[in-house]
Every structure is written in C-alpha cells, then in structure tokens.
C-alpha atoms as a PDB file:
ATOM      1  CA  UNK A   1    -139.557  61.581 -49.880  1.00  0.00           C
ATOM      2  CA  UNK A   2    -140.652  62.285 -46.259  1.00  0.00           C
ATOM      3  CA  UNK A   3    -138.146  60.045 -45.196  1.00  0.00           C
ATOM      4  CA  UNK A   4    -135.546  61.661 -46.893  1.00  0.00           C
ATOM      5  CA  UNK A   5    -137.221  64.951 -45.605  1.00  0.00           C
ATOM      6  CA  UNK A   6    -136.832  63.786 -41.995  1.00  0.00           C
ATOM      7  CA  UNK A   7    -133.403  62.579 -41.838  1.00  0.00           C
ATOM      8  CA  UNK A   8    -132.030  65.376 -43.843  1.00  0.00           C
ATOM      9  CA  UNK A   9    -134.003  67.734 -41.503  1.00  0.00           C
ATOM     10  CA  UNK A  10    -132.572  66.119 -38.324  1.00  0.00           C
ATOM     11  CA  UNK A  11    -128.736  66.285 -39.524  1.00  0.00           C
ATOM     12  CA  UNK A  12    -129.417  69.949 -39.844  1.00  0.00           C
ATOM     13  CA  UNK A  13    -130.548  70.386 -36.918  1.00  0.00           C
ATOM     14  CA  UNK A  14    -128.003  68.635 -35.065  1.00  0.00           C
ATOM     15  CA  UNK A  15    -125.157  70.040 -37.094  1.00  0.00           C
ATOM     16  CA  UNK A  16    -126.793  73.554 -36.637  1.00  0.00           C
ATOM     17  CA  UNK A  17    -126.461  73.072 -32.708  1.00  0.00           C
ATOM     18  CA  UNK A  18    -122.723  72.109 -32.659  1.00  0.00           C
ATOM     19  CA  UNK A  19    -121.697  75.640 -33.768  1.00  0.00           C
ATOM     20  CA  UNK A  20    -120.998  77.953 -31.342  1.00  0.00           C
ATOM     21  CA  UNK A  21    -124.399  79.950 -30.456  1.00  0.00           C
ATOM     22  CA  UNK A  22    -124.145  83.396 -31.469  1.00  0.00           C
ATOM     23  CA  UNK A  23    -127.501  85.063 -29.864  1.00  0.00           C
ATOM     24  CA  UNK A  24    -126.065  85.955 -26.727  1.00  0.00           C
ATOM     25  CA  UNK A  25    -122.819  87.884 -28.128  1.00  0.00           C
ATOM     26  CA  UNK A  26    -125.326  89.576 -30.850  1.00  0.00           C
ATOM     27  CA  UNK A  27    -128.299  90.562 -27.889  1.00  0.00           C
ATOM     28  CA  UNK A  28    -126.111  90.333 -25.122  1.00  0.00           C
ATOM     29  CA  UNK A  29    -128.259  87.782 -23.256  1.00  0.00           C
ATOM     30  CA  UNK A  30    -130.315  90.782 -20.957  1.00  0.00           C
ATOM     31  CA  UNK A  31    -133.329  90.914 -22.729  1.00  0.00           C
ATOM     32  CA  UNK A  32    -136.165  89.388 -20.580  1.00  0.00           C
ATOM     33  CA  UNK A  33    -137.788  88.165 -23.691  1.00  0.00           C
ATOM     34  CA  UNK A  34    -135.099  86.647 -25.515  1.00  0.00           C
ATOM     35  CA  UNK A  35    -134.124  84.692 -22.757  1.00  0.00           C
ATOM     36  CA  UNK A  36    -137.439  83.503 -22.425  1.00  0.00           C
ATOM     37  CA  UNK A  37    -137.586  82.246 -25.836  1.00  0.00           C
ATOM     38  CA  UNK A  38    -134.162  80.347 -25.296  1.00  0.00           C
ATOM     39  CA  UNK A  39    -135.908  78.830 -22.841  1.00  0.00           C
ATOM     40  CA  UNK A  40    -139.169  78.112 -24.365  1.00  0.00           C
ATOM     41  CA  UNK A  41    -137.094  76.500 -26.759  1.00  0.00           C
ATOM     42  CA  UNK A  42    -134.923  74.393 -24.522  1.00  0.00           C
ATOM     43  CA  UNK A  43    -131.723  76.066 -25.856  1.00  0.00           C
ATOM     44  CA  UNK A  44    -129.939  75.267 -22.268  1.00  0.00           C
ATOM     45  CA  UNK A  45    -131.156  71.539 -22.895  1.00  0.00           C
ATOM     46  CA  UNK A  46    -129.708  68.604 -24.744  1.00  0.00           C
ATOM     47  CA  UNK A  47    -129.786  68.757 -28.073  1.00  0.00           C
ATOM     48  CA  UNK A  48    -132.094  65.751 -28.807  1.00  0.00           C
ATOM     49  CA  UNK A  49    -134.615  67.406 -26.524  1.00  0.00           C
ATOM     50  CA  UNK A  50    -134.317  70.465 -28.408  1.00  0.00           C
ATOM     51  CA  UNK A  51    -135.180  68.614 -31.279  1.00  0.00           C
ATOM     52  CA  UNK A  52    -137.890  67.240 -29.733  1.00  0.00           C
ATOM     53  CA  UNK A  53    -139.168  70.705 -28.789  1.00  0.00           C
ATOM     54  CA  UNK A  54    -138.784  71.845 -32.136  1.00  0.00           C
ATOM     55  CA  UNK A  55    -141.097  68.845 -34.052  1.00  0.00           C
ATOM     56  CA  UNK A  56    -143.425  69.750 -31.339  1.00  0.00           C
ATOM     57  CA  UNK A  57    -144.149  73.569 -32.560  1.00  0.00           C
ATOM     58  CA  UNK A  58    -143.265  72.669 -36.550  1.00  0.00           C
ATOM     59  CA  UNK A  59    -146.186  69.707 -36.839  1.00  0.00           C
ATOM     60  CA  UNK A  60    -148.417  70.888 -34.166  1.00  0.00           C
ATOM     61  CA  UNK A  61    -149.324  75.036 -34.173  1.00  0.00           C
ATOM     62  CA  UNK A  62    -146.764  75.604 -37.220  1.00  0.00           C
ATOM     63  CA  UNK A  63    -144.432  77.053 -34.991  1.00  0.00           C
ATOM     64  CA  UNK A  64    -140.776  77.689 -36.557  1.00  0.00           C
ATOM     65  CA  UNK A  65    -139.797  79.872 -33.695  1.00  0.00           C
ATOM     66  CA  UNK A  66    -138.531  83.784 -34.042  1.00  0.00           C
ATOM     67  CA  UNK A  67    -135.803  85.910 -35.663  1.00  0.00           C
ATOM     68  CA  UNK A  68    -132.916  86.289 -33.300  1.00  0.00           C
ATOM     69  CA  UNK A  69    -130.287  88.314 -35.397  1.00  0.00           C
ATOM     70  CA  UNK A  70    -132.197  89.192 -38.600  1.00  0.00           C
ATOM     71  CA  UNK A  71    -135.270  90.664 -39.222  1.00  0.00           C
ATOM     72  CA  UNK A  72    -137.685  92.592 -36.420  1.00  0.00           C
ATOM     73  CA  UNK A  73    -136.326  91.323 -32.822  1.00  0.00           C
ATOM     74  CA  UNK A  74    -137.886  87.581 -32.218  1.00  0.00           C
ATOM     75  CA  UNK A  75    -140.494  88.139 -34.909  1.00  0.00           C
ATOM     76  CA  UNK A  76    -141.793  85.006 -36.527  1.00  0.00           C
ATOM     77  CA  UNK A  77    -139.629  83.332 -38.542  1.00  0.00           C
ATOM     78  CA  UNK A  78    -142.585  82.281 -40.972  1.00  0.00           C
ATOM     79  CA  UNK A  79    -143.383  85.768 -41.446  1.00  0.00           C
ATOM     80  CA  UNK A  80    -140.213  87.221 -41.869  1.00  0.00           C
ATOM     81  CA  UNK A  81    -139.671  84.856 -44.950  1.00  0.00           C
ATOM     82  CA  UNK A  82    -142.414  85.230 -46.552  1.00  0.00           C
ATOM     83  CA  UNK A  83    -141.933  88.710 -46.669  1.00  0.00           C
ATOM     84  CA  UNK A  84    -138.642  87.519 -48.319  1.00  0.00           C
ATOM     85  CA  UNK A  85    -140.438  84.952 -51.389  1.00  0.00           C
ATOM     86  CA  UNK A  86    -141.893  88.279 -53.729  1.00  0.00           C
ATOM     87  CA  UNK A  87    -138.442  89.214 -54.483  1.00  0.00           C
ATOM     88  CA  UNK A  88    -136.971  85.601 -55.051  1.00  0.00           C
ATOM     89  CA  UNK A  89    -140.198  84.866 -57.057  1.00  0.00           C
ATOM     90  CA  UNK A  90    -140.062  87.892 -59.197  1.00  0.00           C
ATOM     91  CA  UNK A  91    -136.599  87.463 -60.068  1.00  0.00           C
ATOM     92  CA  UNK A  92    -137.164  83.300 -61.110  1.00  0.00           C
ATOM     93  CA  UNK A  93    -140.204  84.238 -62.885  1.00  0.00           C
ATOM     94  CA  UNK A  94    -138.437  86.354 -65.534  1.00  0.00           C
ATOM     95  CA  UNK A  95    -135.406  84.237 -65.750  1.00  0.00           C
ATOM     96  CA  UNK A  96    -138.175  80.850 -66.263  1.00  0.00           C
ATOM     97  CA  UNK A  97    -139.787  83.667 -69.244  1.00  0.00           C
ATOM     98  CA  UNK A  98    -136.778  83.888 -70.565  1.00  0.00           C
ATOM     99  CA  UNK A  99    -134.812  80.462 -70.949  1.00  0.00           C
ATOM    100  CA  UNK A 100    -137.265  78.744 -71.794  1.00  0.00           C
ATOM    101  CA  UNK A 101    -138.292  79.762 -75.088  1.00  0.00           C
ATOM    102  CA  UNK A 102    -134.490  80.979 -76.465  1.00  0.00           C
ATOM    103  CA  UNK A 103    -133.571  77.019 -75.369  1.00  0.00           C
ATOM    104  CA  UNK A 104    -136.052  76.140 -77.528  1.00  0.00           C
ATOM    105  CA  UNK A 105    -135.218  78.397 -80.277  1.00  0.00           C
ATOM    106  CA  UNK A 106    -131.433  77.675 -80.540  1.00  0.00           C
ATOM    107  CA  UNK A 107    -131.795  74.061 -79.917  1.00  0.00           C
ATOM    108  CA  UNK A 108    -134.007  74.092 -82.761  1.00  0.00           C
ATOM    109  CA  UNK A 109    -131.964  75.606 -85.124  1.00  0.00           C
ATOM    110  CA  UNK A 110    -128.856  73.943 -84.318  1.00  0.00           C
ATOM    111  CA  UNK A 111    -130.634  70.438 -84.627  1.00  0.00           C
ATOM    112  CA  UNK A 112    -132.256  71.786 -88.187  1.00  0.00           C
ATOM    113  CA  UNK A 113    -128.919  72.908 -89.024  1.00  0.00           C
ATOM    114  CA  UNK A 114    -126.358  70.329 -87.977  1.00  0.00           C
ATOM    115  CA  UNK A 115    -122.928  69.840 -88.422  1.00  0.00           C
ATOM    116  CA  UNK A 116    -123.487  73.704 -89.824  1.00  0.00           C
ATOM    117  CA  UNK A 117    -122.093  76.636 -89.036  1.00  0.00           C
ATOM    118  CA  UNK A 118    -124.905  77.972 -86.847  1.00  0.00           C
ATOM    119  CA  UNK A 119    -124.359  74.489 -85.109  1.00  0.00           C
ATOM    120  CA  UNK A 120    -120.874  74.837 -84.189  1.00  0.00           C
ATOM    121  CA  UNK A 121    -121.581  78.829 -82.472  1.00  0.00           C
ATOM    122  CA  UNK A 122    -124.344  77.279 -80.797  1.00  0.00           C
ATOM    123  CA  UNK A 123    -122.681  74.202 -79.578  1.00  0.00           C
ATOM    124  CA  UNK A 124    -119.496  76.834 -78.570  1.00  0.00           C
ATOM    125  CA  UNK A 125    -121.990  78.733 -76.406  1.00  0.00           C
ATOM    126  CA  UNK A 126    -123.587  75.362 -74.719  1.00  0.00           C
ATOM    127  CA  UNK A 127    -120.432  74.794 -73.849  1.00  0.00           C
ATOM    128  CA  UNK A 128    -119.438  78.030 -72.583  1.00  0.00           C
ATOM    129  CA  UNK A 129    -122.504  78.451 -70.695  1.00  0.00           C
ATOM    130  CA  UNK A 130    -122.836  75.130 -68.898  1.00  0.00           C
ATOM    131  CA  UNK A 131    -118.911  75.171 -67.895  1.00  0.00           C
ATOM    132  CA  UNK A 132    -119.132  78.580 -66.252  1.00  0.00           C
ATOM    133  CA  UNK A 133    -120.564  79.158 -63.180  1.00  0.00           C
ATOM    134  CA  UNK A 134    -123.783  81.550 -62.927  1.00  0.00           C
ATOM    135  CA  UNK A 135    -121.739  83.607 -60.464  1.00  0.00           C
ATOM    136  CA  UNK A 136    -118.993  84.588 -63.001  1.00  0.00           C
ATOM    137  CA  UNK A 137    -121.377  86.001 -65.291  1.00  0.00           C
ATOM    138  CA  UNK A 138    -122.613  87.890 -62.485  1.00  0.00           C
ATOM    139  CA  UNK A 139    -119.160  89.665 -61.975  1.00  0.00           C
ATOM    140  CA  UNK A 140    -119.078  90.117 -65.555  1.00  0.00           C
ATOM    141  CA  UNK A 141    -122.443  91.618 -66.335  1.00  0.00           C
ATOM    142  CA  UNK A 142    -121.930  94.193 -63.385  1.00  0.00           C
ATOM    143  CA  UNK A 143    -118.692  94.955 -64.444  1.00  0.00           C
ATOM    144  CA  UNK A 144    -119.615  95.593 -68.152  1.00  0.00           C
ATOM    145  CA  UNK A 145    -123.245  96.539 -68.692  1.00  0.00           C
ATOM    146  CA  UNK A 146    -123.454  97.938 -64.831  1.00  0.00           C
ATOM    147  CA  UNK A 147    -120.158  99.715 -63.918  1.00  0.00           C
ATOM    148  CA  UNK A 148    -118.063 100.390 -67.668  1.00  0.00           C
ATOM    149  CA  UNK A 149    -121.440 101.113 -69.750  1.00  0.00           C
ATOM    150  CA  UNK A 150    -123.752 102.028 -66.812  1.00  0.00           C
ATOM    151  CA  UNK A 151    -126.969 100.564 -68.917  1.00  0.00           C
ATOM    152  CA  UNK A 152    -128.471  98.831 -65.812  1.00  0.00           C
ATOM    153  CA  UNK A 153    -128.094  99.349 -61.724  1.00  0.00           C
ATOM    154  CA  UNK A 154    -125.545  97.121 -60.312  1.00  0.00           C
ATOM    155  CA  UNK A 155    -127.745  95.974 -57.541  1.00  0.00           C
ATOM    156  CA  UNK A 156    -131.027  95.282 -56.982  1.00  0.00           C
ATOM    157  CA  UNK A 157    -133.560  98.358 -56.452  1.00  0.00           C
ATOM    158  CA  UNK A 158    -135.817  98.067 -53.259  1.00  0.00           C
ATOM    159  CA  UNK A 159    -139.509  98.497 -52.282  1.00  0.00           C
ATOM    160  CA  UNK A 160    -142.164  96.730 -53.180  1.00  0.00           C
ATOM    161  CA  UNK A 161    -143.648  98.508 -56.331  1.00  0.00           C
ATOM    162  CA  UNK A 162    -142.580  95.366 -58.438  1.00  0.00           C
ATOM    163  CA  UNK A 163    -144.168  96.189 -61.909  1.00  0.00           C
ATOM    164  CA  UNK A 164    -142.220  99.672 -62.186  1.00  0.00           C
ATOM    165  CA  UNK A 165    -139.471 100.908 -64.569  1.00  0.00           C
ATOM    166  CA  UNK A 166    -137.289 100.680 -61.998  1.00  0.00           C
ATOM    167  CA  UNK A 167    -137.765  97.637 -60.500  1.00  0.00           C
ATOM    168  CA  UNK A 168    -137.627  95.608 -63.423  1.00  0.00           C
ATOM    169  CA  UNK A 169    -134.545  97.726 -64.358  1.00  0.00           C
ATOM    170  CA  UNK A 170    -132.748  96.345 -61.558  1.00  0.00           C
ATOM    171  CA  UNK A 171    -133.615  92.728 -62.387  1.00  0.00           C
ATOM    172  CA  UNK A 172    -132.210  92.694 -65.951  1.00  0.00           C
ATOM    173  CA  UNK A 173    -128.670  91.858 -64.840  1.00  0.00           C
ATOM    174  CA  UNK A 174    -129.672  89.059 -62.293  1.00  0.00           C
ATOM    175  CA  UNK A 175    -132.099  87.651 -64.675  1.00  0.00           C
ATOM    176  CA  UNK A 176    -129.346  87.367 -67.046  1.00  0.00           C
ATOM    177  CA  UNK A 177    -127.208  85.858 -64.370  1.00  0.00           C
ATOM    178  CA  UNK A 178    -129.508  83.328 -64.008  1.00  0.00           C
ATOM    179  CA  UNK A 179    -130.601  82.687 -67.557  1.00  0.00           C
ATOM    180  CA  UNK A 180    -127.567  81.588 -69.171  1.00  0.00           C
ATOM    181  CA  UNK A 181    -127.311  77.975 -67.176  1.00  0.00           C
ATOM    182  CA  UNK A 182    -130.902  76.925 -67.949  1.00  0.00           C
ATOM    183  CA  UNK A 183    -130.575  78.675 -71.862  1.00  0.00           C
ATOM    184  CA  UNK A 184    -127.794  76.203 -72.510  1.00  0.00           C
ATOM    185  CA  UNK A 185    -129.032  73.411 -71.067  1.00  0.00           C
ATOM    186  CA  UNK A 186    -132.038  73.139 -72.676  1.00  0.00           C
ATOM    187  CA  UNK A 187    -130.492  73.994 -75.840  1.00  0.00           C
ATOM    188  CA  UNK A 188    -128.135  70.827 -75.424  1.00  0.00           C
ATOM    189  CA  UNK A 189    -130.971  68.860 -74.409  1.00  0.00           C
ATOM    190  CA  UNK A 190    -133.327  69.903 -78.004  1.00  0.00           C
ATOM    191  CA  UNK A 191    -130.722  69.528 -80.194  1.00  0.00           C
ATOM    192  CA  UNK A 192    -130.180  65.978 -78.937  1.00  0.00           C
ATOM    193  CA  UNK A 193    -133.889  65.006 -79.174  1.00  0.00           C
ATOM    194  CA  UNK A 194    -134.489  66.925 -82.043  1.00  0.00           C
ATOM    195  CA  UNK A 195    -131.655  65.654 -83.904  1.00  0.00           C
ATOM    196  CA  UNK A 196    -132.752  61.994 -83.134  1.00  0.00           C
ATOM    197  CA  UNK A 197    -136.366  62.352 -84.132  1.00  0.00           C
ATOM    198  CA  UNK A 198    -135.425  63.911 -87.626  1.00  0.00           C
ATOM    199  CA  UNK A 199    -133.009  60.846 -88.598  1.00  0.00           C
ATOM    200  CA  UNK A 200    -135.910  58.224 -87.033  1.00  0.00           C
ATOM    201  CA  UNK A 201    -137.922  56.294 -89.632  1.00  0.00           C
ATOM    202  CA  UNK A 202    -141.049  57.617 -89.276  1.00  0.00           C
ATOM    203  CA  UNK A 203    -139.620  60.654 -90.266  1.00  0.00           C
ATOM    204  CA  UNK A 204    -138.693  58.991 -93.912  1.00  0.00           C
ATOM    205  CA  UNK A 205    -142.046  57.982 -93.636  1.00  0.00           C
ATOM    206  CA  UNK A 206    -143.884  61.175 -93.356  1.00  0.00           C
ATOM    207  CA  UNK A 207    -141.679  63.031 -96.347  1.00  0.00           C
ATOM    208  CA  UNK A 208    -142.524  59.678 -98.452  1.00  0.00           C
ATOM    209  CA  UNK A 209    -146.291  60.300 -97.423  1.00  0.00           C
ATOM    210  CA  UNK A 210    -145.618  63.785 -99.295  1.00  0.00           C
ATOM    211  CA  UNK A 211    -145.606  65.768 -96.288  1.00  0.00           C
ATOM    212  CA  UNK A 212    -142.138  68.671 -96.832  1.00  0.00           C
ATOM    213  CA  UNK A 213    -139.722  68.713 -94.247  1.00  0.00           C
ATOM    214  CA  UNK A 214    -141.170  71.972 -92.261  1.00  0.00           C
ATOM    215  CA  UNK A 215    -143.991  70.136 -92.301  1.00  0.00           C
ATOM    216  CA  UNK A 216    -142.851  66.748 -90.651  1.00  0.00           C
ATOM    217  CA  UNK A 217    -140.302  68.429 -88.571  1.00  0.00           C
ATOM    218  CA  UNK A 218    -143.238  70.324 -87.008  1.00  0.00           C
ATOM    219  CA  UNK A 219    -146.085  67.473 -86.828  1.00  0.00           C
ATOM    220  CA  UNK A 220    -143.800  64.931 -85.891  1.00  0.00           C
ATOM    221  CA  UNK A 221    -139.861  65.304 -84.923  1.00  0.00           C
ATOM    222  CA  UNK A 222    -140.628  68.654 -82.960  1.00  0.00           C
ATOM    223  CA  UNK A 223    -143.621  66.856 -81.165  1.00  0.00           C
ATOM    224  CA  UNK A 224    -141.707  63.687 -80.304  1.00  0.00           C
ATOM    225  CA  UNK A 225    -138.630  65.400 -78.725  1.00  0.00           C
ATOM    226  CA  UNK A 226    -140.324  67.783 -76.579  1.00  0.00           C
ATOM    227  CA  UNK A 227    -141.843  64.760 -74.337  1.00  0.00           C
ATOM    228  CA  UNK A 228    -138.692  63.972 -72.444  1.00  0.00           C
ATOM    229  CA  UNK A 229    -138.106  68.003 -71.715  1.00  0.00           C
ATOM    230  CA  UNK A 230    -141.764  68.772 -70.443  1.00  0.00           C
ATOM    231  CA  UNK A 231    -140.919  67.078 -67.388  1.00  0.00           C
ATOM    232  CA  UNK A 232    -137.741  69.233 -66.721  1.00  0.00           C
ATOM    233  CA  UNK A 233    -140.211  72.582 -67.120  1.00  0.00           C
ATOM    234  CA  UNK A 234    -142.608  71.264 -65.037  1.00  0.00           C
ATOM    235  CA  UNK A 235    -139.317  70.985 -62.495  1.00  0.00           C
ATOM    236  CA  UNK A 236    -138.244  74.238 -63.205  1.00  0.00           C
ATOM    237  CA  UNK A 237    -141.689  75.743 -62.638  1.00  0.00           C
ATOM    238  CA  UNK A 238    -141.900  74.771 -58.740  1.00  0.00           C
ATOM    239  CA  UNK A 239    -138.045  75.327 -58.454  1.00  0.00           C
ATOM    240  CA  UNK A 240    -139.040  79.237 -59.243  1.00  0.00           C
ATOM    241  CA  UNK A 241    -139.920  79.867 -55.508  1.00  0.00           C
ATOM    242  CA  UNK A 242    -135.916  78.303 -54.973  1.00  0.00           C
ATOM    243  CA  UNK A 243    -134.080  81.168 -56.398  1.00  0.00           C
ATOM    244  CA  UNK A 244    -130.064  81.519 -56.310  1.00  0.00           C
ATOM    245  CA  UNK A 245    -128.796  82.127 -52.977  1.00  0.00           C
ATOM    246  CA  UNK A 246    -125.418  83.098 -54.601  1.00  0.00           C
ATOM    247  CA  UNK A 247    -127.141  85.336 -57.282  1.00  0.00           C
ATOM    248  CA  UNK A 248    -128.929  86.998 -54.397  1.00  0.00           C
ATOM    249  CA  UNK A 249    -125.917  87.554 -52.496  1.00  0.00           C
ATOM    250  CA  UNK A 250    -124.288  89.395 -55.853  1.00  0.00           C
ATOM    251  CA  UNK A 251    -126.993  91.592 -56.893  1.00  0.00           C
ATOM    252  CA  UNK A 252    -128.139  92.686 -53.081  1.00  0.00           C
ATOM    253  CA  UNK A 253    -131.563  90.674 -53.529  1.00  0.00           C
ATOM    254  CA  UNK A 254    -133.613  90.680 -50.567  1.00  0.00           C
ATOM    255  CA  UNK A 255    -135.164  87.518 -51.496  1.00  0.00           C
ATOM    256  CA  UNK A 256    -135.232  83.808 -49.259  1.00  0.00           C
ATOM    257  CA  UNK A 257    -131.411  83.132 -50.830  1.00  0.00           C
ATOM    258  CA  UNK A 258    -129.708  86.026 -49.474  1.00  0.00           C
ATOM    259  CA  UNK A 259    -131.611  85.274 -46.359  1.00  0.00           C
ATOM    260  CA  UNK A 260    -130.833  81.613 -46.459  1.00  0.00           C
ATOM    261  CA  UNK A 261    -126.708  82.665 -46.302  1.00  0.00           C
ATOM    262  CA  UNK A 262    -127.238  85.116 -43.667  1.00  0.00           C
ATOM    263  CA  UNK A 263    -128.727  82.888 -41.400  1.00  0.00           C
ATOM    264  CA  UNK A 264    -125.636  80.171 -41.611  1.00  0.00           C
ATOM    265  CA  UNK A 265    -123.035  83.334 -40.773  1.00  0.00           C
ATOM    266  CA  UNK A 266    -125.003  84.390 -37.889  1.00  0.00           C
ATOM    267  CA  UNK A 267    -125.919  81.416 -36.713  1.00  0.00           C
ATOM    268  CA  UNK A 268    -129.821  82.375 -36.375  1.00  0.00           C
ATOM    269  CA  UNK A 269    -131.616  78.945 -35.834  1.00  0.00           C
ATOM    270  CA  UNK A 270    -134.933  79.381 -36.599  1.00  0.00           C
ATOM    271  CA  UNK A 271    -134.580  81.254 -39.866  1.00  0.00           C
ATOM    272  CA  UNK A 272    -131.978  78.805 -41.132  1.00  0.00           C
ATOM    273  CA  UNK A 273    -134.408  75.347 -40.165  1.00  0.00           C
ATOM    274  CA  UNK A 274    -137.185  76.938 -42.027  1.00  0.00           C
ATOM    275  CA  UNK A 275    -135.126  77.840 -44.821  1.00  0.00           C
ATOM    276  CA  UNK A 276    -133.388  74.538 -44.978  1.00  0.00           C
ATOM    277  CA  UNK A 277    -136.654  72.837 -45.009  1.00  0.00           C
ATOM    278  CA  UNK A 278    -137.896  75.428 -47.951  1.00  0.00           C
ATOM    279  CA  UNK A 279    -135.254  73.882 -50.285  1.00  0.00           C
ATOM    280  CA  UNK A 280    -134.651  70.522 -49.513  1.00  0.00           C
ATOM    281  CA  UNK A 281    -139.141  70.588 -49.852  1.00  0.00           C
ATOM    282  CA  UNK A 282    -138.626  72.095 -53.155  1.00  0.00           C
ATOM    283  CA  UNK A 283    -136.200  70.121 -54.016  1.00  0.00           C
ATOM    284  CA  UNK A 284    -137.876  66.740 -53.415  1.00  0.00           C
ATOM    285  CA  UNK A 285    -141.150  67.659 -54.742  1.00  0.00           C
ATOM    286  CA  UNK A 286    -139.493  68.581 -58.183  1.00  0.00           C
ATOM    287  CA  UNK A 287    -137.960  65.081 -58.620  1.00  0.00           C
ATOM    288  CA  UNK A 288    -140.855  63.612 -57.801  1.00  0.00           C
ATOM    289  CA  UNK A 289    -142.862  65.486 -60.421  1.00  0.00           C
ATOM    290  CA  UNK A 290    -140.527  65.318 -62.688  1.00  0.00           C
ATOM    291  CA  UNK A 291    -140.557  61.154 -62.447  1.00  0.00           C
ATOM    292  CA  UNK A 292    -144.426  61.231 -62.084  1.00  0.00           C
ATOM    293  CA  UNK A 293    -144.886  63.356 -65.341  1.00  0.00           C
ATOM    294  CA  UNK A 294    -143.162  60.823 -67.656  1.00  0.00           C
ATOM    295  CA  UNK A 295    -146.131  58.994 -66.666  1.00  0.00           C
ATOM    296  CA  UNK A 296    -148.658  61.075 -67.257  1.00  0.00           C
ATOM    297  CA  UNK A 297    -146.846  62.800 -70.680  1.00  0.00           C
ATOM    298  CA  UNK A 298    -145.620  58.846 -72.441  1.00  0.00           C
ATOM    299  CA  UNK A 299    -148.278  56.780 -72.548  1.00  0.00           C
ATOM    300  CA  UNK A 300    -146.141  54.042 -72.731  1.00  0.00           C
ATOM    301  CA  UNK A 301    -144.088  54.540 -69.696  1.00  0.00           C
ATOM    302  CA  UNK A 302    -147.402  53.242 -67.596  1.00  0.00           C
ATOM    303  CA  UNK A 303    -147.853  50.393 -70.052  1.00  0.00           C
ATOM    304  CA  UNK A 304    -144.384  49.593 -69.182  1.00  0.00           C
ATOM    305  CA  UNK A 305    -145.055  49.337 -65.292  1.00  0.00           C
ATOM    306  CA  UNK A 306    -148.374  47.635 -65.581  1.00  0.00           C
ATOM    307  CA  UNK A 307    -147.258  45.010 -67.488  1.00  0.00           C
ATOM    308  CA  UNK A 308    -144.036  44.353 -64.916  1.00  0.00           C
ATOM    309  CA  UNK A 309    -146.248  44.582 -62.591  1.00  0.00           C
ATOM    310  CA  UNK A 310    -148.554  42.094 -63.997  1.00  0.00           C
ATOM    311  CA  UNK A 311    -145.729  39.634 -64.570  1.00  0.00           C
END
C-alpha cells in the first residue's frame, strides 16, 4: 500500500506541474508574499526538486503548503480542508444510514421470495439502479421533487448549524443521490448469498431438526450470508469521509469533493496534492480492511493460510 501510495503520489505531482501554472494570472504575481511562497516552494525550480521540496514539508512539519486561488489568500491548505470534511461527512453519514439497512431489507425479501413477483420489481430496480449513474438521479430528483414539486431545496443550505430543519432539509435530495448505487448493490449482493444459503444442506437439515423456515432462515441462512458483506460495510464505513465529488458539484456542497474539482480547474497545487492524497489514502486503506476482515469475520479463511503456509 505505501508503495502504491508513493508512486501514485509522485505521477500526480509531476502531471500536476506540466499544466500551465495559473497563480500568477489569478494574483497577478505582485504580492510580496505570494511570491515568496513560490519561492519557498521552488516553483521557479525543476520539477524533481520541487518534489523534493514538497516530501520535505509533507513527512517532516506536516506541511502541505497554502491556498493560492481558493480559500483565505495562502492559508493552510490542511486547514482549509478540514474546514471542508463536516459537510462531506454529514452528507455520507446519512446516505451509509440509509442504504444499508433498505439493501438488507429488499435483498431479503427478494431471496425469500424468488422467482416471485416481488423478485422480479426488485431485480428491475437492481438493475435500474446499478446501470444509472448517481449523477442522473441527481438531475432528476432536482428537477422533480426540487424544481416541479418544490418539496426539498435544490441545493445545499449553508452554515454550520448541522442538526437543524434546514440543514437536513437540504441533504434529502443528495442523500438520495447517493443512496440509490449502494441500495442496489447490496440488494444484488443478499439476494445472491441469501438465496445460496437457503438451498444449502444444512438448511434441509435444520427444517428436518424441526426448526420452521423463519426460524432456520434467521439462525442459519441469514447468518451465513451476511459474512461475505460485513467486509464491504466495514469499506463503506471509512469511505464516508470520501464523499462524491460529482454529487457535491450538483447539489452546491461545500464539502472536500467540490473542493477536490475546483482545485484541478484552477490549477491550485497544494489543495489538489492534499486532496489527491485524501482519496487515494482512503481508498487503499478500505481494500486493505476489507481483505483483512475476511480474516478476522471466517474463521476458516486463516486456517486456510496457515496451513499453505505450513506446507
């Protein structure tokens, strides 16, 4: 993983570099203390010793550098995003509150009832959902609920108050936005399990034991086919900080997304390294505990190892 992190981190850099610097058009290249940043930061130097600058500050005082076109002139770019993470946060959170439990309700019942009619509208909607982008139900859910039946603000409300009326409001139609990928996906995923674990034998089994079938659906299929999706929450859970950086873009979001795209149109270095290195983190430390957790949930998944190992 850190080697992954390093040489994904260096291609951005370097790619970041080749674009035509926009600071100087944006501040006009008088300020005194701009231009002493620049320099600071070897931005008249080659690029490999700008790089080398830059590992200096990151590993050594923490140092990501300052805001150049967004935010407060040349504040710090670690503050500036972390005054960005409460919206993207509160905006995953609900959306994680959400998906979760209707994926598990509707995979549930189309796996109790399949090749059924609730089956085939559920299975419609999987595929529905999961074909679609998360951005076209965006569009749709502000055109409909927002703009033609005015039940919900179009765009995200501001300030910081986040447990109001109004804030939470605001978030319905992102939330939604987000939702419907993750919804459908885990309902795919528990239907396929579940489905499984009720033709298995030890299924026949428990109903010959004289257990009913609520009974050894619950105790035993239910049980069995959650293990390979507790990994994939445990994923989604650190990928909450992530956010949508399109769905923030749509809904006016100030969260680390919108930010993210911002940074690539303006060209503002520093904020786009850091958040770079915020998703490509995130991103590698949720595949690596989502292999680890198989581990740690199936038993027999270290057996496995340990005996390869041993042989």
């Amino acid at each position: 993983m850190l080697l992954s992190l390093f040489i994904i981190m260096t291609m951005l850099f370097v790619l970041i570099r080749m674009l035509p610097n926009s600071v100087e058009s944006v501040q006009g290249g008088y300020d005194k203390a701009l231009s002493d940043m620049r320099q600071a930061w070897g931005y008249n130097k080659p690029v490999l010793v700008q790089y080398g600058i830059f590992l200096k500050n990151v590993f050594t005082k923490w140092d990501w550098g300052f805001c150049t076109t967004l935010g407060t002139f040349l504040e710090p770019v670690d503050e500036y995003l972390m005054s960005k993470l409460p919206a993207t946060v509160y905006l995953n959170i609900f959306s994680l509150i959400l998906s979760i439990p209707m994926g598990l309700i509707f995979g549930i019942i189309a796996a109790v009832n399949k090749n059924k009619w609730p089956d085939h509208i559920i299975q419609f909607f999987i595929m529905l959902f999961i074909s679609v982008p998360s951005f076209v139900y965006a569009f749709l859910l502000q055109y409909f609920i927002g703009f033609k039946l005015n039940l919900c603000p179009l765009v995200f409300a501001s300030g910081n108050d986040w447990f109001s009326w109004t804030m939470f409001h605001s978030a319905i139609l992102p939330v939604l936005a987000l939702s419907f990928g993750p919804i459908a996906g885990q309902m795919r995923l528990i239907r396929a399990e579940l489905t499984e674990s009720l033709t298995s034998d030890y299924m026949l089994l428990a109903v010959t034991k004289g257990l009913s079938k609520k009974q050894a659906t619950v105790k035993h299929a239910l049980r069995n086919s959650l293990v390979p999706l507790i990994p994939g929450y445990l994923a989604d859970f650190l990928s909450v900080i992530a956010g949508s950086m399109i769905i923030e873009q749509i809904f006016a979001v100030p969260g680390i997304g919108k930010t993210y795209l911002l940074s690539i149109s303006l060209k503002d270095y520093s904020v786009f390294m850091m958040c770079s290195m915020f998703y490509i983190s995130i991103g590698l430390a949720a595949g690596i505990l989502f292999d680890l957790s198989y581990g740690f949930i199936d038993p027999r998944i270290r057996m496995g190892g340990n005996k390869s190992n041993e042989l």
